[in-house]
N, C-alpha and C. Protein backbone atom coordinates (compact mmCIF):
# COMPACT_ATOMS: atom_id res chain seq x y z
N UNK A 1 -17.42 37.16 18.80
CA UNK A 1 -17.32 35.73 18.66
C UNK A 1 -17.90 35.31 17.30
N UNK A 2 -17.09 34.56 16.44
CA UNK A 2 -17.54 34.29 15.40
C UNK A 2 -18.50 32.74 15.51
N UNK A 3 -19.39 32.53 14.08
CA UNK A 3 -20.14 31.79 14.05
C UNK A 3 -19.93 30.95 13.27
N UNK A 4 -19.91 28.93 13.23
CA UNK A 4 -20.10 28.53 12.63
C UNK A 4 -20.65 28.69 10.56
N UNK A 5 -22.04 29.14 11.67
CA UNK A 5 -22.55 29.30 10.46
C UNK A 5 -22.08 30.24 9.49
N UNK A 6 -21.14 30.84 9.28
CA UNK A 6 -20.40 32.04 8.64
C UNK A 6 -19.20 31.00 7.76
N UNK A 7 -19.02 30.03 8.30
CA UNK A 7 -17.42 29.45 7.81
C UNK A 7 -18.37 27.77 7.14
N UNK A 8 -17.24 27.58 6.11
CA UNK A 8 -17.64 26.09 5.46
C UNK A 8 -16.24 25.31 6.13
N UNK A 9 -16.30 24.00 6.74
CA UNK A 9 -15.77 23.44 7.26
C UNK A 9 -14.85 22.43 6.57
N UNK A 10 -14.30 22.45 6.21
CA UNK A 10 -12.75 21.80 4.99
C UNK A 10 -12.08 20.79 5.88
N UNK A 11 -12.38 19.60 5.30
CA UNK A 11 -11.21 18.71 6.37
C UNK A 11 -10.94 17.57 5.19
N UNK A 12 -9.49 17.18 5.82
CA UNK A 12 -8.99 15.83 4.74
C UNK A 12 -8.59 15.19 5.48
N UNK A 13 -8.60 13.46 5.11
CA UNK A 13 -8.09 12.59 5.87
C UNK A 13 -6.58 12.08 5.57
N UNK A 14 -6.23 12.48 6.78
CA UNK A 14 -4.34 12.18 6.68
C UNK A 14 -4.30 10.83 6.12
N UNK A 15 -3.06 10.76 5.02
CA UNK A 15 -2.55 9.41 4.41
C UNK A 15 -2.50 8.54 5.35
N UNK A 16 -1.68 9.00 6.15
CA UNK A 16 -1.12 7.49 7.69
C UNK A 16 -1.99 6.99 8.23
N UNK A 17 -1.48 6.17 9.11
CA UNK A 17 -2.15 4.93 9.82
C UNK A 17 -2.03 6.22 11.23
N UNK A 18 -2.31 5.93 11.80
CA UNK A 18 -1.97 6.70 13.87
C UNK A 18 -2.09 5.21 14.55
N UNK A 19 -1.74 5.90 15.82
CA UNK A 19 -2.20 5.22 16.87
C UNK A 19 -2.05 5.88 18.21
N UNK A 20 -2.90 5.72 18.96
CA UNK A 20 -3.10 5.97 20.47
C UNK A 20 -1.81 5.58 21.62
N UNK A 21 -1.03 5.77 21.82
CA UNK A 21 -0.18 4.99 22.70
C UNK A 21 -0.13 5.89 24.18
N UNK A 22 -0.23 4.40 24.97
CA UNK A 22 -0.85 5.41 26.97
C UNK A 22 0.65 4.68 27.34
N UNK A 23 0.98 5.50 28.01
CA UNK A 23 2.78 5.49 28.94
C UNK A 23 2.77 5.68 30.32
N UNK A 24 2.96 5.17 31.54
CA UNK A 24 2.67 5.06 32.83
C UNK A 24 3.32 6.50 32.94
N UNK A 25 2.42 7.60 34.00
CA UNK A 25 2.75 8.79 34.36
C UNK A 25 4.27 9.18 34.95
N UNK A 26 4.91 8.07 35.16
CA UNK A 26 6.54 8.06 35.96
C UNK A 26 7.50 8.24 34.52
N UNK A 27 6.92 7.52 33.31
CA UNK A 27 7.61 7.48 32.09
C UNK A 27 8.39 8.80 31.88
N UNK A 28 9.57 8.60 30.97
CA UNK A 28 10.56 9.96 30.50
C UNK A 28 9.35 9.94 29.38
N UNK A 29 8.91 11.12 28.70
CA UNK A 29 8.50 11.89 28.14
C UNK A 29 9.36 11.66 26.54
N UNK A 30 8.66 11.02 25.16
CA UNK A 30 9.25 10.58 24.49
C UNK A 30 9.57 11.95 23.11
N UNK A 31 10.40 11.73 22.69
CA UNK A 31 10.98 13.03 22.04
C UNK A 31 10.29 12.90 20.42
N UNK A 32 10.14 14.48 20.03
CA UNK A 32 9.17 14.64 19.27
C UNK A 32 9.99 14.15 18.13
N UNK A 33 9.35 13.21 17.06
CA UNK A 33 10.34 12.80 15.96
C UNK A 33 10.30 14.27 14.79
N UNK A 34 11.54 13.49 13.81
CA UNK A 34 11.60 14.45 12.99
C UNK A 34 10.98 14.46 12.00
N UNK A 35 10.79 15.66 11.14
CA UNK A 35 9.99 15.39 10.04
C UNK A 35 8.39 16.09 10.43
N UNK A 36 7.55 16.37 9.67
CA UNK A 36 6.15 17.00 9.49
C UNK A 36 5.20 16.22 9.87
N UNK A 37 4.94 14.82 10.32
CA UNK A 37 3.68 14.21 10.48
C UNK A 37 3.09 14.62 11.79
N UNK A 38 1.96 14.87 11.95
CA UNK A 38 1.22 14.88 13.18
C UNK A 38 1.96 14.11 14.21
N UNK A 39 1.74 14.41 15.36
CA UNK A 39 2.45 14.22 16.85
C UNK A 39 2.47 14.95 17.90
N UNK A 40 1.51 14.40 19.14
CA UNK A 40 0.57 15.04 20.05
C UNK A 40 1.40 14.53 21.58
N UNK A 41 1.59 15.21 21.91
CA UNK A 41 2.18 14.12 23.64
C UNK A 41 0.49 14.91 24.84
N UNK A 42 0.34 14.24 25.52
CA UNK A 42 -0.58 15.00 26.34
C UNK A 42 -0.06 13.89 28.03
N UNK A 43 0.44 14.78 28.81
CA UNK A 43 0.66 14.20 30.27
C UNK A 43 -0.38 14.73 31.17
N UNK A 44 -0.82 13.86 31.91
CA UNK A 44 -2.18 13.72 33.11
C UNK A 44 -1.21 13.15 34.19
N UNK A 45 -2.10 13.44 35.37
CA UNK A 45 -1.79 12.18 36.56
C UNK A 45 -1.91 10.81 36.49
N UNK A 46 -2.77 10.50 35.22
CA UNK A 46 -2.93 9.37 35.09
C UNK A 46 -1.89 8.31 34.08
N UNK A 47 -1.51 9.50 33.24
CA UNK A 47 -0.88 8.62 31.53
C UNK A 47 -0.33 9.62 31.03
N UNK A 48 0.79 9.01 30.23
CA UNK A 48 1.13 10.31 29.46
C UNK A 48 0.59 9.44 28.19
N UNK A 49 -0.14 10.40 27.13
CA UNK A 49 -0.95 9.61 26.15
C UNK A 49 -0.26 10.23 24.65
N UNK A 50 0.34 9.64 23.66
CA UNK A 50 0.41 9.95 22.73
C UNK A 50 -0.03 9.62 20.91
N UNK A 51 0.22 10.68 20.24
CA UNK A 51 -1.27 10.31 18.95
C UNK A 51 0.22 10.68 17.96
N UNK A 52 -0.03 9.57 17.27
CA UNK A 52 1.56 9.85 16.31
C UNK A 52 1.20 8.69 15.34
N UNK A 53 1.98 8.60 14.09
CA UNK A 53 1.66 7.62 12.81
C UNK A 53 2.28 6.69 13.81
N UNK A 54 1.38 5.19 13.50
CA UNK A 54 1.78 3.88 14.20
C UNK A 54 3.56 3.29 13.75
N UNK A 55 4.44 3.79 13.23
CA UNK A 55 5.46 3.48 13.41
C UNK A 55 6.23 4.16 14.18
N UNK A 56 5.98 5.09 14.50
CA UNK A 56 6.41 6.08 15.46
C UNK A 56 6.28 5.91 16.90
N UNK A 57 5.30 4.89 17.43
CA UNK A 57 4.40 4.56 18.19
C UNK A 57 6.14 4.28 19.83
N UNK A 58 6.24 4.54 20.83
CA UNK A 58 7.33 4.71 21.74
C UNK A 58 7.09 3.22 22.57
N UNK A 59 8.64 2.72 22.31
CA UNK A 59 8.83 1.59 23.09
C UNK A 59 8.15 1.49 24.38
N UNK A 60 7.50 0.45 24.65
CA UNK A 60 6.96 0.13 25.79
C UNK A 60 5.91 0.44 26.30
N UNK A 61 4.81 0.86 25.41
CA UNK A 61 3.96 1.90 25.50
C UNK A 61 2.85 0.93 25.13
N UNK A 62 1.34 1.17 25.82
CA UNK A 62 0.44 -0.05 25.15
C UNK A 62 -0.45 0.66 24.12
N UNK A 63 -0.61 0.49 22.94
CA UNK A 63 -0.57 0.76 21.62
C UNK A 63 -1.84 0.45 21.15
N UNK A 64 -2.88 1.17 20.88
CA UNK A 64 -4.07 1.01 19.90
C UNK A 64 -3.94 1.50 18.40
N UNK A 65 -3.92 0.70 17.77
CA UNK A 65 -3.97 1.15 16.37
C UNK A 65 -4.61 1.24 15.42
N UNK A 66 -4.40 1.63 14.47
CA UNK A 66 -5.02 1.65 13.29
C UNK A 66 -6.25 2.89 13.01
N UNK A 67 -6.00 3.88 13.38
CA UNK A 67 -6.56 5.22 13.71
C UNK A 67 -6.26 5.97 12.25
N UNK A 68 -7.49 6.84 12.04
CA UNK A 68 -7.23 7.68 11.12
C UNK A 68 -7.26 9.43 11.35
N UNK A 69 -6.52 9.97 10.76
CA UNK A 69 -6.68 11.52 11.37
C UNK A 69 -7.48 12.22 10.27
N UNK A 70 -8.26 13.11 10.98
CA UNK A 70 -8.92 14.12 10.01
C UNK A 70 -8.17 15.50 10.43
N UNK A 71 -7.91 16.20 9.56
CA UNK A 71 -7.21 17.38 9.13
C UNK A 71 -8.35 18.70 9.01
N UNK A 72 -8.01 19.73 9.98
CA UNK A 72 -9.47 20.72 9.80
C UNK A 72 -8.58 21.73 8.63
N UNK A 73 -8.95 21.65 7.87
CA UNK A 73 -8.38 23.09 6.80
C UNK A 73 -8.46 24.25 7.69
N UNK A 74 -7.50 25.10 7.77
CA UNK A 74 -7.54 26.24 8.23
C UNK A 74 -6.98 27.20 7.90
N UNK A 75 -6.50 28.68 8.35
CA UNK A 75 -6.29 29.01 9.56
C UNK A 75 -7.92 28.94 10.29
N UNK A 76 -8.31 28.68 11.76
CA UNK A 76 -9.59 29.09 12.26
C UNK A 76 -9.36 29.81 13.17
N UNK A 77 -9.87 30.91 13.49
CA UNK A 77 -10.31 31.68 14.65
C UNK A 77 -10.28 31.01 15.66
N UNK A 78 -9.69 31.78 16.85
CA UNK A 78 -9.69 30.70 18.24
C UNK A 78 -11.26 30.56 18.83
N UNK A 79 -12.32 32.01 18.37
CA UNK A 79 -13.30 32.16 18.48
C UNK A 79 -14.28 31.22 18.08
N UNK A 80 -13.83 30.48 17.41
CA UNK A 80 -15.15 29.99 16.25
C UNK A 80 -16.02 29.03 17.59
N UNK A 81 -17.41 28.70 16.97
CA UNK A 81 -17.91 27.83 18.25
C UNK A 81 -18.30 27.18 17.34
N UNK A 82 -18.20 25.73 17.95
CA UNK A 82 -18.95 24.20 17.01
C UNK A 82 -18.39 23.37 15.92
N UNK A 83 -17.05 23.72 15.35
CA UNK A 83 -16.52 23.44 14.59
C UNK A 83 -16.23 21.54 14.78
N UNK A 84 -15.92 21.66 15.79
CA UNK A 84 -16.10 20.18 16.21
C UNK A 84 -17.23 19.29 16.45
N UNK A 85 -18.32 20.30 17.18
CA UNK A 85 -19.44 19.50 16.81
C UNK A 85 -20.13 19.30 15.52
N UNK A 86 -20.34 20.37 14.73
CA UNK A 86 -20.60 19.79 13.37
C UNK A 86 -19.83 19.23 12.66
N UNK A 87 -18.76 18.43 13.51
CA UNK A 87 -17.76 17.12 12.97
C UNK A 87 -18.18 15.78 13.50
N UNK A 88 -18.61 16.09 14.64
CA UNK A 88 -19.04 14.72 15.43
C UNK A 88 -19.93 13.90 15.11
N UNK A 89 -20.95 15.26 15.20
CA UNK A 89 -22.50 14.70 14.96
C UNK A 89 -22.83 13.56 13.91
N UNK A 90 -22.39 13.89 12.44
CA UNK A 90 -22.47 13.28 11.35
C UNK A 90 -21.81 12.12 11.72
N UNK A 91 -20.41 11.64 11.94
CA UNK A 91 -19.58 10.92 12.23
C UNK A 91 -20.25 9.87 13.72
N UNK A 92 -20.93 10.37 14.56
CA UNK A 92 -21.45 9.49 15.53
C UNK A 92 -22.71 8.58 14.51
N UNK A 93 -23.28 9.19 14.38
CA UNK A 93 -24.54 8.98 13.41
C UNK A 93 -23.75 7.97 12.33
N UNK A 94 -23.28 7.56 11.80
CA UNK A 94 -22.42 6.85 10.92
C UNK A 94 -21.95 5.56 11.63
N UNK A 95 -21.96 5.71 13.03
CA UNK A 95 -21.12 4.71 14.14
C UNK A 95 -19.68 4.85 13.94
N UNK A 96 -18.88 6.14 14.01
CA UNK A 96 -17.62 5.79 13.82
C UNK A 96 -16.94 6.79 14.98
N UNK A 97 -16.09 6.08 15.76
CA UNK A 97 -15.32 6.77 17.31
C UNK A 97 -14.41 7.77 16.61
N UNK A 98 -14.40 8.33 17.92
CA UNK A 98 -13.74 9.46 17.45
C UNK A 98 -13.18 9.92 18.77
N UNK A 99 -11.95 10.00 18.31
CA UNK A 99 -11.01 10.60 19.54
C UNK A 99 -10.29 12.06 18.72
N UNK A 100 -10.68 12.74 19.65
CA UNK A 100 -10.22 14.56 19.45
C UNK A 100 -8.57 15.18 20.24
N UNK A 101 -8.19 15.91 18.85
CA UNK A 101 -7.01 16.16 19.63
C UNK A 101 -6.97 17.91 18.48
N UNK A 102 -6.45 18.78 19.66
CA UNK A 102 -6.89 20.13 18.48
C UNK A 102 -5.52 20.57 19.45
């Protein structure tokens, strides 16, 4: 298992805007657009929840916006431990939310 402390942690903040969009669990499942930008679908019993640049954002869907993405430079080891927490920490401490999607 590799260690944090072995790796320097590289991240950039994506150009785009995002946004959060929650879709009632009965919803059709919205199709991945084209093109390279980030775009996450995640289905629960509860929501199907998706993280995509705010124009992208799926009809009918209730929409939080104005989100920014941070980008982890990589490739990383599936091993690595903490990589996220020594992302958080600083970033809580700052007062700024943070919603995780890896």
């Amino acid at each position: 298992m590799s260690s944090l402390a072995q790796h320097i942690v590289v991240f950039s903040v994506l150009e785009e805007k995002y946004c959060v969009a929650k879709l009632e669990p009965g919803s059709l499942m919205p199709a991945f657009p084209a093109g390279d930008a980030m775009f996450s679908i995640t289905r629960t019993d509860d929501e199907i929840s998706v993280i995509c640049e705010e124009s992208l954002a799926p009809e009918g869907s209730e929409v939080e916006r104005n989100w920014r993405a941070l980008k982890v430079q990589g490739p990383l080891e599936f091993s690595l431990k903490g990589v996220l927490a020594s992302m958080l920490v600083p970033l809580a401490e700052a007062d700024v939310s943070v919603f995780a999607v890896s």
